[in-house]
N, C-alpha and C. Protein backbone atom coordinates (compact mmCIF):
# COMPACT_ATOMS: atom_id res chain seq x y z
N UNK A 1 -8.32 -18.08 1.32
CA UNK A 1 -7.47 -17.19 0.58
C UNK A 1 -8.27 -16.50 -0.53
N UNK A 2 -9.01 -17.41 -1.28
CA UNK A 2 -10.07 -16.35 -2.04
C UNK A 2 -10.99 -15.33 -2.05
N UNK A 3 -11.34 -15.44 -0.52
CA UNK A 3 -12.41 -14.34 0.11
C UNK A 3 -11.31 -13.43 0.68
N UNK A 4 -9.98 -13.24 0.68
CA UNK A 4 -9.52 -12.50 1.16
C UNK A 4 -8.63 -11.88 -0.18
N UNK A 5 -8.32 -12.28 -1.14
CA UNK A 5 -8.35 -11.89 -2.43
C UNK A 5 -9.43 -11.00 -2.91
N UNK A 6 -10.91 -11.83 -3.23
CA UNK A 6 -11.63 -10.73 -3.67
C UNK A 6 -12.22 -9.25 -2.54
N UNK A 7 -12.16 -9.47 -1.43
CA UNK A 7 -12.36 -8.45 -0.51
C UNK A 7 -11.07 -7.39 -0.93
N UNK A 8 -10.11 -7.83 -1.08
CA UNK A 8 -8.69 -7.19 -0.93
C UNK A 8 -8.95 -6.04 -2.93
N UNK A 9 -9.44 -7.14 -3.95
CA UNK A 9 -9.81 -5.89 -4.74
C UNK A 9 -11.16 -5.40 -4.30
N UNK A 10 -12.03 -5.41 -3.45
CA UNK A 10 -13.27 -4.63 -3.61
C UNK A 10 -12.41 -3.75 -3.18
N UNK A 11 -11.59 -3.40 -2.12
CA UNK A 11 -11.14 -2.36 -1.22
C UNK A 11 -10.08 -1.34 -2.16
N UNK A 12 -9.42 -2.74 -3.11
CA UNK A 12 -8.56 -1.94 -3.90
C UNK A 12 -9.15 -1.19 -5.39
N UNK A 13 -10.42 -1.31 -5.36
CA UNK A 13 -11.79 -0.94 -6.20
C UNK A 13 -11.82 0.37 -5.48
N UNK A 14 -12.04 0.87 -4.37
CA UNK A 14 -12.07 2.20 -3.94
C UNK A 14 -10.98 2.86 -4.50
N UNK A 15 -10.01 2.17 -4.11
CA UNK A 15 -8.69 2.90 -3.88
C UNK A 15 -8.34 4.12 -5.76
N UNK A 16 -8.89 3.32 -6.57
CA UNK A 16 -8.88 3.67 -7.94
C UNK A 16 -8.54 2.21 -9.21
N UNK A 17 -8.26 1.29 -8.49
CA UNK A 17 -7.56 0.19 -9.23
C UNK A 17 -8.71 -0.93 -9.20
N UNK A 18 -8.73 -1.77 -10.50
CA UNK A 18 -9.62 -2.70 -10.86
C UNK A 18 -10.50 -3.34 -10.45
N UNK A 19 -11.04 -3.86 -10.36
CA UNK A 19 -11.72 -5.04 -9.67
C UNK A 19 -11.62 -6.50 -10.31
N UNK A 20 -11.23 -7.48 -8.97
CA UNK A 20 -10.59 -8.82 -8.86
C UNK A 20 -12.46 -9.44 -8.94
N UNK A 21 -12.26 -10.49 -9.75
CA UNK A 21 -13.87 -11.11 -10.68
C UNK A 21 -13.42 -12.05 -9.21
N UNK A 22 -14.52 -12.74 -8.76
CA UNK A 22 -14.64 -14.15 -7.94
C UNK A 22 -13.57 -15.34 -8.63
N UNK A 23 -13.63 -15.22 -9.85
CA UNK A 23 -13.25 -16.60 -10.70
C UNK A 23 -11.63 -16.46 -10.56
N UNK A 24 -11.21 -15.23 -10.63
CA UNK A 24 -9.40 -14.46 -10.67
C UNK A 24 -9.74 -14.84 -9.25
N UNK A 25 -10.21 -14.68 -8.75
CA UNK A 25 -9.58 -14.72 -6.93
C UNK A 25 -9.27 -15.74 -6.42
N UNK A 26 -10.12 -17.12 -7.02
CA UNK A 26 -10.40 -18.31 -6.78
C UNK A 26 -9.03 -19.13 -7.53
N UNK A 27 -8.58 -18.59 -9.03
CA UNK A 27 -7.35 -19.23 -9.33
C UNK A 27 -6.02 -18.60 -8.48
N UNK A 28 -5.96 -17.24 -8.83
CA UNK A 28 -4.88 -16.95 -7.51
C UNK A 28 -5.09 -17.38 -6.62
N UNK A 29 -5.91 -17.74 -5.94
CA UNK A 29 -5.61 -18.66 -4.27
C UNK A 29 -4.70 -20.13 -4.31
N UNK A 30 -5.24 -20.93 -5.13
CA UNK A 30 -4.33 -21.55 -5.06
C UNK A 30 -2.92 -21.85 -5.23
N UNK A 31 -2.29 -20.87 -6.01
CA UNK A 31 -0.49 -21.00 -5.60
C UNK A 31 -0.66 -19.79 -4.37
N UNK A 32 -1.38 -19.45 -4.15
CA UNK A 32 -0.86 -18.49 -2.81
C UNK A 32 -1.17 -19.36 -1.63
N UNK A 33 -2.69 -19.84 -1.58
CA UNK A 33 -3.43 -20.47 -0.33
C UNK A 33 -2.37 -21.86 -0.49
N UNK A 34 -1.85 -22.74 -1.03
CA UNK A 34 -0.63 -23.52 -0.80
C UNK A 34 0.39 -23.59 0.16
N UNK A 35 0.94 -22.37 -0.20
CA UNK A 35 2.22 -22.43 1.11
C UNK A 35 1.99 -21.38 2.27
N UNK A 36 1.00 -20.79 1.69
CA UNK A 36 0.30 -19.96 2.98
C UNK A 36 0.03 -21.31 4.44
N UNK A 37 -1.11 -22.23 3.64
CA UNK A 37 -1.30 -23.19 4.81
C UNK A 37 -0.41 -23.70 5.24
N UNK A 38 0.23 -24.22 4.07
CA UNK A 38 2.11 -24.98 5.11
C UNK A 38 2.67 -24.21 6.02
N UNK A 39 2.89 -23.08 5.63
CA UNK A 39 3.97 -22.05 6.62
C UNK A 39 2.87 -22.11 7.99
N UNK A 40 1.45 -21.76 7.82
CA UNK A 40 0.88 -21.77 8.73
C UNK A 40 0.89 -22.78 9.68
N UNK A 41 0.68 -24.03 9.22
CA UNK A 41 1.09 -25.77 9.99
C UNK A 41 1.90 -26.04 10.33
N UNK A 42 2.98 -25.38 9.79
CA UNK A 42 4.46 -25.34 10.58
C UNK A 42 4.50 -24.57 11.83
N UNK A 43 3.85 -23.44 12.00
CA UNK A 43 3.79 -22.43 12.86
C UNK A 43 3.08 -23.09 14.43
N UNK A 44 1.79 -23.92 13.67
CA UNK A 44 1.07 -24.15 14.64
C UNK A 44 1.95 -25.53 15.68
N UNK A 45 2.24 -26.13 14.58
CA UNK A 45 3.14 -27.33 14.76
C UNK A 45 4.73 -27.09 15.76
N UNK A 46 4.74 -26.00 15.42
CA UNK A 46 5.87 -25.36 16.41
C UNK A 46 5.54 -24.89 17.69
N UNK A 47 4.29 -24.67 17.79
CA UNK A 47 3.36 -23.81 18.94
C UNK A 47 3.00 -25.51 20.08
N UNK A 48 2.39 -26.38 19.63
CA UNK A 48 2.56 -27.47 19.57
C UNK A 48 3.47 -28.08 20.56
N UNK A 49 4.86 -28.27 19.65
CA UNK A 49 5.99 -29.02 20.45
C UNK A 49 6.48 -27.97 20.85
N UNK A 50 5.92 -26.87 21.27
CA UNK A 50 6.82 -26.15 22.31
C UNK A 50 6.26 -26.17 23.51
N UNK A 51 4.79 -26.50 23.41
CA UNK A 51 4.02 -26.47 24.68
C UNK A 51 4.51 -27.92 24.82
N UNK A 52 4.35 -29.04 24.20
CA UNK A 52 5.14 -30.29 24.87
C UNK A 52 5.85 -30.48 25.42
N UNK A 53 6.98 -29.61 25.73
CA UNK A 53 8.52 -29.01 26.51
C UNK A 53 9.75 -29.77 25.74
């Protein structure tokens, strides 16, 4: 989630708007990268017991 944070301001660095430091990217990840992975483990976990029948 942090490499996709700071990529997300380099790009938003073109666009006209700030630039996201490594260190900001790295604390926003974690309340984002949190339930990002859950929702994701749920997903897979559903993918999972559906192939189980």
């Amino acid at each position: 989630m942090a490499i996709n944070l700071f990529l997300a301001g380099l790009i938003a660095n073109r666009a006209g708007f700030g630039v996201i430091e490594p260190v900001t990217a790295i604390l926003w990840s974690i309340p984002l990268g949190v339930p990002a992975c859950w929702f994701a483990g749920r997903w897979v976990r559903s993918l999972m017991d559906e192939a189980d029948g």
